[in-house]
N, C-alpha and C. Protein backbone atom coordinates (compact mmCIF):
# COMPACT_ATOMS: atom_id res chain seq x y z
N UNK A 1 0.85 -1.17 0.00
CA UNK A 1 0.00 0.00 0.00
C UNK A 1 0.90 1.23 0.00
N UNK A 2 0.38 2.16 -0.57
CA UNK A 2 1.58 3.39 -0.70
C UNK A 2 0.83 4.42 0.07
N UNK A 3 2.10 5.14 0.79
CA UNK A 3 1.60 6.38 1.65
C UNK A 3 0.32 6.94 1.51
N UNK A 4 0.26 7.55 -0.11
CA UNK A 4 -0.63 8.44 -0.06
C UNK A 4 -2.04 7.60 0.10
N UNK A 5 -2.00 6.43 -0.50
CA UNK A 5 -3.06 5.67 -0.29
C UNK A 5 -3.71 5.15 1.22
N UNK A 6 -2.34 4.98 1.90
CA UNK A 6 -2.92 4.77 3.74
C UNK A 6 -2.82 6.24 4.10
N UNK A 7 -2.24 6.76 4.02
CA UNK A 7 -2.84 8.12 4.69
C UNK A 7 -3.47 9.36 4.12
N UNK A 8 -3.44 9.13 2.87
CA UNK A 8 -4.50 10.38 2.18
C UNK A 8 -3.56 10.79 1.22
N UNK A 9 -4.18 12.02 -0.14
CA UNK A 9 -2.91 12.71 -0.38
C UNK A 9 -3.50 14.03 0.41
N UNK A 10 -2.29 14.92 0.26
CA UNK A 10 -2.35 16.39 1.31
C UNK A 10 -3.31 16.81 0.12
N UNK A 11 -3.34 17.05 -0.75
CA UNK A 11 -4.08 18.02 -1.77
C UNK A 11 -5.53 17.76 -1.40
N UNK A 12 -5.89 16.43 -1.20
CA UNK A 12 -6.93 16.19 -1.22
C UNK A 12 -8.17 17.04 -0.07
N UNK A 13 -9.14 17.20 -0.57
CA UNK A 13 -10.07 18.50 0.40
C UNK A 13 -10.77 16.81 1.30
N UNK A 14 -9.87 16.73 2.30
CA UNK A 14 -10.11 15.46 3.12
C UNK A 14 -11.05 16.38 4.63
N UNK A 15 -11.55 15.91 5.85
CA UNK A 15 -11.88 15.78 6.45
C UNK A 15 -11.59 14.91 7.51
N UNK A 16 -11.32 14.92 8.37
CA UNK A 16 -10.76 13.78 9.88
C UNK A 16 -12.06 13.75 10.97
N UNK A 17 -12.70 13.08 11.02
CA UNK A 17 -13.66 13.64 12.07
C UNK A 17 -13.65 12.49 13.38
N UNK A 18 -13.52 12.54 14.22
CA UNK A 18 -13.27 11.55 15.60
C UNK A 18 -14.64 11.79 16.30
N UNK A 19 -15.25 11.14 16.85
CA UNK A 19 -16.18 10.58 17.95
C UNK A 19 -16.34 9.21 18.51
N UNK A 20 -16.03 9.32 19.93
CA UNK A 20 -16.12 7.78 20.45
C UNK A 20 -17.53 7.42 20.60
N UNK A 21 -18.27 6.44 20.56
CA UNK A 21 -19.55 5.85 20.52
C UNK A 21 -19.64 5.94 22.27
N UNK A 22 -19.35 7.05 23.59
CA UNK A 22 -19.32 6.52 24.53
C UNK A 22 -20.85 6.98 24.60
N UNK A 23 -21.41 8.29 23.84
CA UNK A 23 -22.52 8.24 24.47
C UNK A 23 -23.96 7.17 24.08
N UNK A 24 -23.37 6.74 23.03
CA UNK A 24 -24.32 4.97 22.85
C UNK A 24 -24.33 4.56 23.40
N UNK A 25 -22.77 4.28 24.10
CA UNK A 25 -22.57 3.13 25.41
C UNK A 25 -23.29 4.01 26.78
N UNK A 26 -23.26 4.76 26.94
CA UNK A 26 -23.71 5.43 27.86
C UNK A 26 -25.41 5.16 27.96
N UNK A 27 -25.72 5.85 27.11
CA UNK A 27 -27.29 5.51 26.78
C UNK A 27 -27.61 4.06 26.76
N UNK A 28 -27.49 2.82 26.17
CA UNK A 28 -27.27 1.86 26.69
C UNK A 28 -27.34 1.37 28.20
N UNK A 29 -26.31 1.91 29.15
CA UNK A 29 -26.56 2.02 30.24
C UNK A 29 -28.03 2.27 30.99
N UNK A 30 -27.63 3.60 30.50
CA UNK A 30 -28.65 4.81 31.02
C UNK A 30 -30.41 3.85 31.08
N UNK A 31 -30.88 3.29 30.01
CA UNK A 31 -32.10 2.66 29.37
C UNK A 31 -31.86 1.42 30.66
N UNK A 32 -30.93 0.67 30.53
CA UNK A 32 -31.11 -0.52 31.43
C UNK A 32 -31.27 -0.27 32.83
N UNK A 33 -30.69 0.67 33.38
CA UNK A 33 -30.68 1.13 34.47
C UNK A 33 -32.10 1.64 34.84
N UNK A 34 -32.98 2.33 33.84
CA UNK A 34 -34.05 2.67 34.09
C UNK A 34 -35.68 1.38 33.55
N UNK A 35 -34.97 0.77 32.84
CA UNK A 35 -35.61 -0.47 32.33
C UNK A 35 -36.22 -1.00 33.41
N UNK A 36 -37.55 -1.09 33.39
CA UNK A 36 -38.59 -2.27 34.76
C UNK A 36 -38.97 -3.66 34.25
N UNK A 37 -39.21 -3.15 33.08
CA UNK A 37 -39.47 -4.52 32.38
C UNK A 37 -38.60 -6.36 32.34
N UNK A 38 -37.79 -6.10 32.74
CA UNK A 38 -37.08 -7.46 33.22
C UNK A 38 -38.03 -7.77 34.43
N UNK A 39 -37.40 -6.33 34.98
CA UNK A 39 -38.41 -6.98 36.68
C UNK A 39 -40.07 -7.23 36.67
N UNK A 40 -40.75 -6.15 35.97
CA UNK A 40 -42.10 -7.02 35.69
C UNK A 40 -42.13 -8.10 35.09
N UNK A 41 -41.07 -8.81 34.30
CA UNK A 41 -42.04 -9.83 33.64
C UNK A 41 -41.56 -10.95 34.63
N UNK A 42 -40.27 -10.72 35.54
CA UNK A 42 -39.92 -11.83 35.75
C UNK A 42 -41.29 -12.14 37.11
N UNK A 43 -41.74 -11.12 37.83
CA UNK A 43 -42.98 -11.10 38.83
C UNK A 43 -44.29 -11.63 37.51
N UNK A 44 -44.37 -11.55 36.84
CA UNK A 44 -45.03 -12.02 35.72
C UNK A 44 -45.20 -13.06 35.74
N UNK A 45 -44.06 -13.89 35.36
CA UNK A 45 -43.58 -15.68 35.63
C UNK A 45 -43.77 -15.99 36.61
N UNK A 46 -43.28 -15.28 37.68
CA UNK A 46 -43.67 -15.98 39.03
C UNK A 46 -45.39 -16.35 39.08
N UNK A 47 -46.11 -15.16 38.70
CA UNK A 47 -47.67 -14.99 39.45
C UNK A 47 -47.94 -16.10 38.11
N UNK A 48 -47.78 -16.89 37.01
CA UNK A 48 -48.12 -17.92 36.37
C UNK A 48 -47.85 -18.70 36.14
N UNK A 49 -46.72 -18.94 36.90
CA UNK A 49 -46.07 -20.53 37.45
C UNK A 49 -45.29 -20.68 36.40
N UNK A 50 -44.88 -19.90 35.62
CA UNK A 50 -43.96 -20.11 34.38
C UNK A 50 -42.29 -20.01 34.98
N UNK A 51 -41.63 -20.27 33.92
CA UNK A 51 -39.98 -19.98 33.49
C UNK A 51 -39.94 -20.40 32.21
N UNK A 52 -39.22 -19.11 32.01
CA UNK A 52 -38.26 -18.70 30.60
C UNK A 52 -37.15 -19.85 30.63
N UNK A 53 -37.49 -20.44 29.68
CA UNK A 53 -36.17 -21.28 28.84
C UNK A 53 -36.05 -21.56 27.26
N UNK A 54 -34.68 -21.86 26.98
CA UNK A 54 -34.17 -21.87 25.53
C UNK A 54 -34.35 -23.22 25.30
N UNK A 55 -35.32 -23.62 24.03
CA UNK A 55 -35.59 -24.52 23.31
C UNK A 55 -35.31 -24.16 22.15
N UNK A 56 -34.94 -25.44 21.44
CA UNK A 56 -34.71 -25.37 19.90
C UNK A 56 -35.57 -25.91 19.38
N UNK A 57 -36.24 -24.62 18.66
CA UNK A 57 -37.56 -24.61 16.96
C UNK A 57 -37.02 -24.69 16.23
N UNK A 58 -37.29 -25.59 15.12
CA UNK A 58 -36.64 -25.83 13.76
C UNK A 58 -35.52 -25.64 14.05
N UNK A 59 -34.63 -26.08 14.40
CA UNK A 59 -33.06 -25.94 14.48
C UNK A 59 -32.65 -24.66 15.18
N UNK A 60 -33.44 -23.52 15.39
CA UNK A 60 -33.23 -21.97 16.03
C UNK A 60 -33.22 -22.07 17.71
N UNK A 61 -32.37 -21.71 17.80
CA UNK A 61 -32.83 -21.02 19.59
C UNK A 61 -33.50 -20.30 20.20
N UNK A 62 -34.88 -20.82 20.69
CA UNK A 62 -36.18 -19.67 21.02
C UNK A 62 -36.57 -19.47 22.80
N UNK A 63 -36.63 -18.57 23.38
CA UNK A 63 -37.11 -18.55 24.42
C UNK A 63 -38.30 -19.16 24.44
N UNK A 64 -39.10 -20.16 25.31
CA UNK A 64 -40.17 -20.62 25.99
C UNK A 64 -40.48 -20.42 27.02
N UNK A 65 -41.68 -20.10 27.36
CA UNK A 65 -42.09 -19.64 28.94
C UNK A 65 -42.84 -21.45 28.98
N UNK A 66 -42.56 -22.32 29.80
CA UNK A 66 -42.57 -23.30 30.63
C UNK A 66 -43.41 -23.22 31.80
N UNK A 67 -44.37 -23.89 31.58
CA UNK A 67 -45.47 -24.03 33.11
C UNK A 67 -44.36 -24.61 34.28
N UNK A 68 -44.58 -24.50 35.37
CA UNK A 68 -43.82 -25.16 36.09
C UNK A 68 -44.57 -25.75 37.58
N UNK A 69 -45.27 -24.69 37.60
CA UNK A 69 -46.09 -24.81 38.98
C UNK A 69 -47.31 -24.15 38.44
N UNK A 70 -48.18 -24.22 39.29
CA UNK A 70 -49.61 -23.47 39.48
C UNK A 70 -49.69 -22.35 39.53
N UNK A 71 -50.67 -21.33 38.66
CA UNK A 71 -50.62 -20.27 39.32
C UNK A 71 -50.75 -19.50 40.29
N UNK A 72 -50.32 -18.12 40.60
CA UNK A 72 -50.78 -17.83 41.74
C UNK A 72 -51.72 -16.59 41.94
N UNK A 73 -52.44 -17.21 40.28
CA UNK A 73 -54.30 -16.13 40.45
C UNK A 73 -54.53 -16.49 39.49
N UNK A 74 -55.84 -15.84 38.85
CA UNK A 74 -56.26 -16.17 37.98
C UNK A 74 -56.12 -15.47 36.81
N UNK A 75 -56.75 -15.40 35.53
CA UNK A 75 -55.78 -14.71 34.33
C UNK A 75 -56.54 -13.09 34.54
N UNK A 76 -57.07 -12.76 35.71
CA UNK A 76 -58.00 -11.59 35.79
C UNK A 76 -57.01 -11.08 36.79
N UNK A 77 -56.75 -11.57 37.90
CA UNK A 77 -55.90 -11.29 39.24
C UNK A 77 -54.39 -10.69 38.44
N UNK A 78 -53.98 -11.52 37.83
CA UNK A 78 -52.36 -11.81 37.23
C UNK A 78 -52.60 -10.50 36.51
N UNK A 79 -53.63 -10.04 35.42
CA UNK A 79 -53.73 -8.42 34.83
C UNK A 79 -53.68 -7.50 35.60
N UNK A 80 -54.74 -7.50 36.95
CA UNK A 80 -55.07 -6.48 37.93
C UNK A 80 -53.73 -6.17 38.60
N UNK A 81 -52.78 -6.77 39.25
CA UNK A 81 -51.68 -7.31 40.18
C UNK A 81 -50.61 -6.65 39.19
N UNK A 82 -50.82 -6.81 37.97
CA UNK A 82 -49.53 -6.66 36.97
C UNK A 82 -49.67 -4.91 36.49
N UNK A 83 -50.82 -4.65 36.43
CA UNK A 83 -51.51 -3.31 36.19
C UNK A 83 -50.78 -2.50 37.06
N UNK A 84 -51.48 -2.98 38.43
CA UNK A 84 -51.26 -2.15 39.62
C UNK A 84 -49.50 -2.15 40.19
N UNK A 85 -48.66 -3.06 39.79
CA UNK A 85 -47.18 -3.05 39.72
C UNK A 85 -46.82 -1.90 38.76
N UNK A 86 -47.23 -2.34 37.38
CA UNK A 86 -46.65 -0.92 36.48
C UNK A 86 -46.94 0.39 36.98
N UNK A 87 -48.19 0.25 37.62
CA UNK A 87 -48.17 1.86 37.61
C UNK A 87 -46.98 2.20 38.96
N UNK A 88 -46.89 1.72 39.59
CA UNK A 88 -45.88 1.76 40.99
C UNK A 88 -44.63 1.90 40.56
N UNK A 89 -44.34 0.41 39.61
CA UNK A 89 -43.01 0.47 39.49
C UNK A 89 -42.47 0.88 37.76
N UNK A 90 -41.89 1.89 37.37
CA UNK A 90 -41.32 2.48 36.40
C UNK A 90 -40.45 3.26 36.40
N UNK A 91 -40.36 3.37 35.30
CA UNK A 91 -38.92 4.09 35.05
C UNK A 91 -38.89 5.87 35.62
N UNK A 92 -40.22 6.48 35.25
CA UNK A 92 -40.27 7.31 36.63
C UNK A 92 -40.25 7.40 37.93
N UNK A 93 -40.70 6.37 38.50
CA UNK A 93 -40.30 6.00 39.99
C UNK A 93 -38.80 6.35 40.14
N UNK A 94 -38.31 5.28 39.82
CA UNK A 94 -36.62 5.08 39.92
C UNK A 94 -35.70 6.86 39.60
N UNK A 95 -36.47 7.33 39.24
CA UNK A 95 -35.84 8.92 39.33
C UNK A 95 -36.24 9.49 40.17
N UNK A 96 -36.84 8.91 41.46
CA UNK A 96 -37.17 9.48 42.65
C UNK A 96 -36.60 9.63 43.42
N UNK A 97 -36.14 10.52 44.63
CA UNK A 97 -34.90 10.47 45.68
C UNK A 97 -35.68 9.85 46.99
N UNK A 98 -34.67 9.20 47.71
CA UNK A 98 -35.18 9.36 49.38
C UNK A 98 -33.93 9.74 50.19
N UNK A 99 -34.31 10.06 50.91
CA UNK A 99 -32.84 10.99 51.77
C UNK A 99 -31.71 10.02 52.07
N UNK A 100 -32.58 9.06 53.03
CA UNK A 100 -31.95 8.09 53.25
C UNK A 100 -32.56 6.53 53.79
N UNK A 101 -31.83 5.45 54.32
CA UNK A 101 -32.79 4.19 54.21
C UNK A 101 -33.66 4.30 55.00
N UNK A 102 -34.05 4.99 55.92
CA UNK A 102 -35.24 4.81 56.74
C UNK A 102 -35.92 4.99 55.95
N UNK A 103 -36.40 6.17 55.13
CA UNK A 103 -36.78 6.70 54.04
C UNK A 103 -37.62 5.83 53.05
N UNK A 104 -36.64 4.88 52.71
CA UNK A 104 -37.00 3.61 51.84
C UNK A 104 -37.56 2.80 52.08
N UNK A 105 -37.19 2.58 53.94
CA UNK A 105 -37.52 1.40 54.81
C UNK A 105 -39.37 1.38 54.81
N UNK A 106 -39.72 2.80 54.81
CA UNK A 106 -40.78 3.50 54.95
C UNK A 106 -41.98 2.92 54.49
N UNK A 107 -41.32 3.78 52.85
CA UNK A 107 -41.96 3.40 51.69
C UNK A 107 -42.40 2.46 51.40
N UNK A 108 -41.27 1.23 51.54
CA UNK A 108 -41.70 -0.33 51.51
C UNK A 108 -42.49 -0.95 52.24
N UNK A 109 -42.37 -0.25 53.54
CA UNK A 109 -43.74 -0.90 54.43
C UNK A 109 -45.29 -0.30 54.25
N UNK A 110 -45.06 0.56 53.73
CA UNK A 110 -46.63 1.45 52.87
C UNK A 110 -47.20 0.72 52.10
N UNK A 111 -45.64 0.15 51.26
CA UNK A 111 -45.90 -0.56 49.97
C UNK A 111 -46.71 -1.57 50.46
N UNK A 112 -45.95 -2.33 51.09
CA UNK A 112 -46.30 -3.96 51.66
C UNK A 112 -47.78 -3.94 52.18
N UNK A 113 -47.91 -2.90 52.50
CA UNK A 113 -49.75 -2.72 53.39
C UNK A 113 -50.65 -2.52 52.58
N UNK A 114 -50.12 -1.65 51.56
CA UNK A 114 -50.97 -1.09 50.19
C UNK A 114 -51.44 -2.57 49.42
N UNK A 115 -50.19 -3.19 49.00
CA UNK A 115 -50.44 -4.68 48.08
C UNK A 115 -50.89 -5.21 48.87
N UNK A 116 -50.83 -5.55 50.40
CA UNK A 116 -51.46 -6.97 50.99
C UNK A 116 -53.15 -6.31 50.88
N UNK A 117 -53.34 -5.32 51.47
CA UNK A 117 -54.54 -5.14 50.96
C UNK A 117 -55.58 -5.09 49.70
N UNK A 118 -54.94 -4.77 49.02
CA UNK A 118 -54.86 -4.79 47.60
C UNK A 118 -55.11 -6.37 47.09
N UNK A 119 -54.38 -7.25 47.73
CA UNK A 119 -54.50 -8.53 47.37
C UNK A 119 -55.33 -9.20 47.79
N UNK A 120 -55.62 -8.65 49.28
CA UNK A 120 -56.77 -9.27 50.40
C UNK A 120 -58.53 -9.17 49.63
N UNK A 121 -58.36 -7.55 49.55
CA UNK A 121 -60.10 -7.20 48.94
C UNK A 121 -60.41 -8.39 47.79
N UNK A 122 -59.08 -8.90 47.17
CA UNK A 122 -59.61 -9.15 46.15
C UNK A 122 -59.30 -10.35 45.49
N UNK A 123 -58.91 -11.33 46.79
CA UNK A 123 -58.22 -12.51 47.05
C UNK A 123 -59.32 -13.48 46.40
N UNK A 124 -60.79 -13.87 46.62
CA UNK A 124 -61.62 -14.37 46.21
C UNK A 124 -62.41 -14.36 44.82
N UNK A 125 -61.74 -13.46 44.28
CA UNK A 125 -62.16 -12.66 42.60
C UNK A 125 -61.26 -13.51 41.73
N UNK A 126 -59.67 -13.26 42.56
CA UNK A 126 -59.19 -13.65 41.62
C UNK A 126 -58.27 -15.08 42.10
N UNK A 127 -58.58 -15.65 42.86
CA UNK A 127 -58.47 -17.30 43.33
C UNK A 127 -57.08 -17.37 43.24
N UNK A 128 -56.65 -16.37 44.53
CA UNK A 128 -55.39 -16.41 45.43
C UNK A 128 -55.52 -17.42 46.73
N UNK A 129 -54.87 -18.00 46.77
CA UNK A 129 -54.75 -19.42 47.90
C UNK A 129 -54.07 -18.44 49.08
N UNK A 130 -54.93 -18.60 49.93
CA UNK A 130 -54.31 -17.92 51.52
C UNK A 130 -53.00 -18.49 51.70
N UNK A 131 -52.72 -19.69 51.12
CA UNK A 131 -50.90 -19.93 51.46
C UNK A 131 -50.33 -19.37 50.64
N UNK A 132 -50.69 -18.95 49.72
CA UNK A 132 -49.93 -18.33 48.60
C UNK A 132 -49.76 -17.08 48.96
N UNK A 133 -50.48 -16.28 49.43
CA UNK A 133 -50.92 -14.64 50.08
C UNK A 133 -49.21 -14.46 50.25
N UNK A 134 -48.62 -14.51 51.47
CA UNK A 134 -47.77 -13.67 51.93
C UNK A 134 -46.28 -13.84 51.47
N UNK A 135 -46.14 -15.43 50.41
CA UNK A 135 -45.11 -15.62 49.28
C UNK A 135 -45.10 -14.52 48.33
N UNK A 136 -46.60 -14.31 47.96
CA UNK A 136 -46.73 -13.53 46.98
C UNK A 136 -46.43 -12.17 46.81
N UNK A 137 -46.68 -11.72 47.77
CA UNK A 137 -46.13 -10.67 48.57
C UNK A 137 -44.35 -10.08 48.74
N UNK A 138 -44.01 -11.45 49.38
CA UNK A 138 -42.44 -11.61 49.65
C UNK A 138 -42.18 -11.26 48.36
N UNK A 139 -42.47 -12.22 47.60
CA UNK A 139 -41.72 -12.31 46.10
C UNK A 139 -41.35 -10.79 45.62
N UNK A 140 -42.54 -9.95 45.31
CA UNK A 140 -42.54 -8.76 44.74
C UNK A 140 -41.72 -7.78 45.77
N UNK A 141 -41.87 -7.77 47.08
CA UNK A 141 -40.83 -6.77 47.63
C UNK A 141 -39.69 -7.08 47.89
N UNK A 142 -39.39 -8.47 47.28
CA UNK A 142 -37.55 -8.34 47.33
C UNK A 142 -37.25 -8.43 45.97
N UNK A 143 -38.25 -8.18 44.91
CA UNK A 143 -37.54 -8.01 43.61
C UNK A 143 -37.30 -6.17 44.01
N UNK A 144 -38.47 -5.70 44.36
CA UNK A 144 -38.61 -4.49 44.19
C UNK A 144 -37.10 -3.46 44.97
N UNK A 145 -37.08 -4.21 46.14
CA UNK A 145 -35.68 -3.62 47.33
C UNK A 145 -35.12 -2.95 46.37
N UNK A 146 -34.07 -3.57 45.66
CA UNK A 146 -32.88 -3.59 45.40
C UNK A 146 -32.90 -2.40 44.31
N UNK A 147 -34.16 -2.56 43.80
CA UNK A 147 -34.43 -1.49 42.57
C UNK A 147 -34.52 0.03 43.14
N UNK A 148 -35.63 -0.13 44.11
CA UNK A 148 -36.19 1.02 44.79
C UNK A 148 -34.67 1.77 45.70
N UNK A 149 -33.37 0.86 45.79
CA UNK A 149 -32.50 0.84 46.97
C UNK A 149 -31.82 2.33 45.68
N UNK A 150 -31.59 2.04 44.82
CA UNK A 150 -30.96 3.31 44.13
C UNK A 150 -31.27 4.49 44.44
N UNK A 151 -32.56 5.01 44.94
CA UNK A 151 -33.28 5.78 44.96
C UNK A 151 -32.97 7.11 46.32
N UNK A 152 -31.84 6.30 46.74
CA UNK A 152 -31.73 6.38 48.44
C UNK A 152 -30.31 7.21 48.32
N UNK A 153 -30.32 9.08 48.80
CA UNK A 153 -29.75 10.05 48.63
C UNK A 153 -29.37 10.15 47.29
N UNK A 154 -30.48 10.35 46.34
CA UNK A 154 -30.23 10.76 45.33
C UNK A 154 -29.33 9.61 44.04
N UNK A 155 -29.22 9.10 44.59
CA UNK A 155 -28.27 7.78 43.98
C UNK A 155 -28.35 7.84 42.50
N UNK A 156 -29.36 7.32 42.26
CA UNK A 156 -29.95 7.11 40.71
C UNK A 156 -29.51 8.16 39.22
N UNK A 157 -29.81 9.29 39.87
CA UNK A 157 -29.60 10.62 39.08
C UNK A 157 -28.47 11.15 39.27
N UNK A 158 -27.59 11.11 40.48
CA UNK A 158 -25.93 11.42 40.41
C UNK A 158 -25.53 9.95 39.38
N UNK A 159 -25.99 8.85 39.35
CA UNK A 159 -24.81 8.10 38.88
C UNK A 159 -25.22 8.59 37.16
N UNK A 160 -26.40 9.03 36.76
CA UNK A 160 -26.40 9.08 35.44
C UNK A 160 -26.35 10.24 35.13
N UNK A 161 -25.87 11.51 35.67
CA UNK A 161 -25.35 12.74 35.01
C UNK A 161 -24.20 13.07 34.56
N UNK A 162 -23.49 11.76 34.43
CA UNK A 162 -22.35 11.79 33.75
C UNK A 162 -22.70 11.12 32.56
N UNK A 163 -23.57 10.13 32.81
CA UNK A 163 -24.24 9.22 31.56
C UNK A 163 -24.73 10.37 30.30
N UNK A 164 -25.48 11.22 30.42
CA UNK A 164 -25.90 12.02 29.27
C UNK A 164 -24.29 13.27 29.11
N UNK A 165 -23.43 12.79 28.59
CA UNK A 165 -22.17 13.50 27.99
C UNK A 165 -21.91 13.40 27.21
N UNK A 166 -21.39 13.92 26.01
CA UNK A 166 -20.85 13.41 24.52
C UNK A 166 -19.80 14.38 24.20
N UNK A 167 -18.83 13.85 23.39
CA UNK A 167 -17.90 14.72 23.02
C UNK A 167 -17.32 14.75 21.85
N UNK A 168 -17.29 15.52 20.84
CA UNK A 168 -17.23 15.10 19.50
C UNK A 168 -16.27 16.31 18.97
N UNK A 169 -15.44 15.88 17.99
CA UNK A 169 -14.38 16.66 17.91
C UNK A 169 -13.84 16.49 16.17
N UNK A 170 -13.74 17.31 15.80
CA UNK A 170 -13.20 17.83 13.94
C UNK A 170 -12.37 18.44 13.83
N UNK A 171 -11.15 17.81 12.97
CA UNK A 171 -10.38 18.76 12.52
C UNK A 171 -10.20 18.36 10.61
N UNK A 172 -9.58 18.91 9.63
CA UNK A 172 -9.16 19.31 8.63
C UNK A 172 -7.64 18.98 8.36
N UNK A 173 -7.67 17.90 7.14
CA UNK A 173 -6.70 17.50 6.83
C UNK A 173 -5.81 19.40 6.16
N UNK A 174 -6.92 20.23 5.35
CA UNK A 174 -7.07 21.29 4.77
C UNK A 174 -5.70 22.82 5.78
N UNK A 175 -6.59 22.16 6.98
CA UNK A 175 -6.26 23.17 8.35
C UNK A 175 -4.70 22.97 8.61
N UNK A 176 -4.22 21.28 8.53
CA UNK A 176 -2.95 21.34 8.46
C UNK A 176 -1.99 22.04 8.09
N UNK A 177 -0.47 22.44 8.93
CA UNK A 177 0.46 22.82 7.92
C UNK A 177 0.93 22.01 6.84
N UNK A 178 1.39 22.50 5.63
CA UNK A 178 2.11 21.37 4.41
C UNK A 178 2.75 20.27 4.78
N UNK A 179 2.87 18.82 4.49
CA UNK A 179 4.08 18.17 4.75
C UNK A 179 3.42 17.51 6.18
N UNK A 180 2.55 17.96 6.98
CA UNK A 180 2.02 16.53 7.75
C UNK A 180 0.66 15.77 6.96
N UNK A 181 0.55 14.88 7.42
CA UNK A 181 -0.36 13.61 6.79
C UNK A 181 -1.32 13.38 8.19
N UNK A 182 -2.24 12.69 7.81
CA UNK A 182 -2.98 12.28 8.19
C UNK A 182 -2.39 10.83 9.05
N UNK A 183 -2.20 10.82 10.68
CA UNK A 183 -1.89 9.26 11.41
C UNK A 183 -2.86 8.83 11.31
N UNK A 184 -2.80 7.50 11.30
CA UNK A 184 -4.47 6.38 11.98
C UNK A 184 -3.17 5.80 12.72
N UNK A 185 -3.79 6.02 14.12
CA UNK A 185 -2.77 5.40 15.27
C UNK A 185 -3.01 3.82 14.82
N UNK A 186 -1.65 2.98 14.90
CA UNK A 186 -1.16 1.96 14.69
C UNK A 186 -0.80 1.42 13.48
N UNK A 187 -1.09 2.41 12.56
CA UNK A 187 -0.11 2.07 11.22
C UNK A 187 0.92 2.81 11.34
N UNK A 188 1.83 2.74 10.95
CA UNK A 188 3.35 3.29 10.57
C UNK A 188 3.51 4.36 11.81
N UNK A 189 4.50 5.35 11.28
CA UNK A 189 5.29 5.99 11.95
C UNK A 189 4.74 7.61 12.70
C-alpha cells in the first residue's frame, strides 16, 4: 500500500472527524438502568407458574415460557396485580430520591400494606390461595428492594449525570500545515 493511499494525499479537500460511541454506550446504560421490564415480567412468571427457557424450533434457539407450577391467580388477578405493579413500578419511579434508608424502609412498608390489601379485597375474585398470600407478597418486595435501593440520597440521578455526555471533535486534513499527513494510530510511523 503506498503512503498516499494509507494516509491520504495532502491536496486532497479530506476531512478527519473523531467521535467515540461513549454516548451509545452510555445511553445503553442509562435505558437498562431505568428499564422495569425485566423486573415485571420476571414477577409475571412468578404470578403464572412459568420460566423462561431456551428450546430449539426448527433448528433456532427460542425462548419458551414453561409451566412449572400453578398459578398464583387467575388470568384476571395476574392483569389487575400486573396493572397495579406498572403503575408503581417504572422508570419514573426510579428517578425518585429518598434521603436516606429509613426513608426507603418507609416506603416499603406502605408498599407492603398497600399490596397486601390490595390482594386481600380481592383474594376471592381472583383465586389467590391464603398460602400463597404472603409468598406472593415476599416475592414482589424483594424483587422491588434492590431497585427502589438506588433511589436512596439521590443515587440514581448522580450516577447518570455523567451518563448524558458526549464529546465530538473535527479537525481538517485542509487546516494542516504542508508536509504533515494524516496518522491512523497503529499504522506506521
Amino acid at each position: 500500500m503506498t503512503e498516499e493511499a494509507q494516509y491520504g494525499n495532502e491536496n486532497q479537500d479530506l476531512d478527519s472527524y473523531g467521535s467515540d460511541n461513549r454516548g451509545y454506550n452510555d445511553f445503553s446504560v442509562l435505558k437498562i438502568r431505568l428499564d422495569t421490564s425485566t423486573l415485571i415480567k420476571e414477577i409475571d412468571m412468578y404470578l403464572r407458574g412459568t420460566q423462561e427457557r431456551v428450546e430449539m424450533v426448527d433448528g433456532e434457539p427460542r425462548f419458551q415460557q414453561v409451566k412449572i407450577s400453578k398459578p398464583k391467580a387467575n388470568e384476571t388477578g395476574i392483569h389487575s396485580i400486573m396493572a397495579w405493579l406498572r403503575s408503581t413500578l417504572n422508570s419514573q419511579v426510579v428517578q425518585g430520591n429518598f434521603e436516606n434508608f429509613d426513608r426507603l424502609d418507609n416506603y416499603l412498608y406502605n408498599y407492603r400494606m398497600d399490596l397486601a390489601e390490595f390482594l386481600m379485597n380481592n383474594r376471592h375474585n381472583w383465586d389467590i390461595d391464603l398460602q400463597d398470600f404472603e409468598g406472593l407478597i415476599d416475592m414482589i418486595l424483594i424483587q422491588m428492594r434492590p431497585f427502589m435501593s438506588r433511589l436512596v440520597g439521590d443515587g440514581e440521578r448522580k450516577s447518570y449525570a455523567s451518563t448524558i455526555h458526549h464529546k465530538e471533535s473535527s479537525s481538517s486534513v485542509r487546516d494542516r500545515p504542508k508536509g504533515m499527513r494524516l496518522r491512523v494510530p497503529g499504522f506506521g510511523g
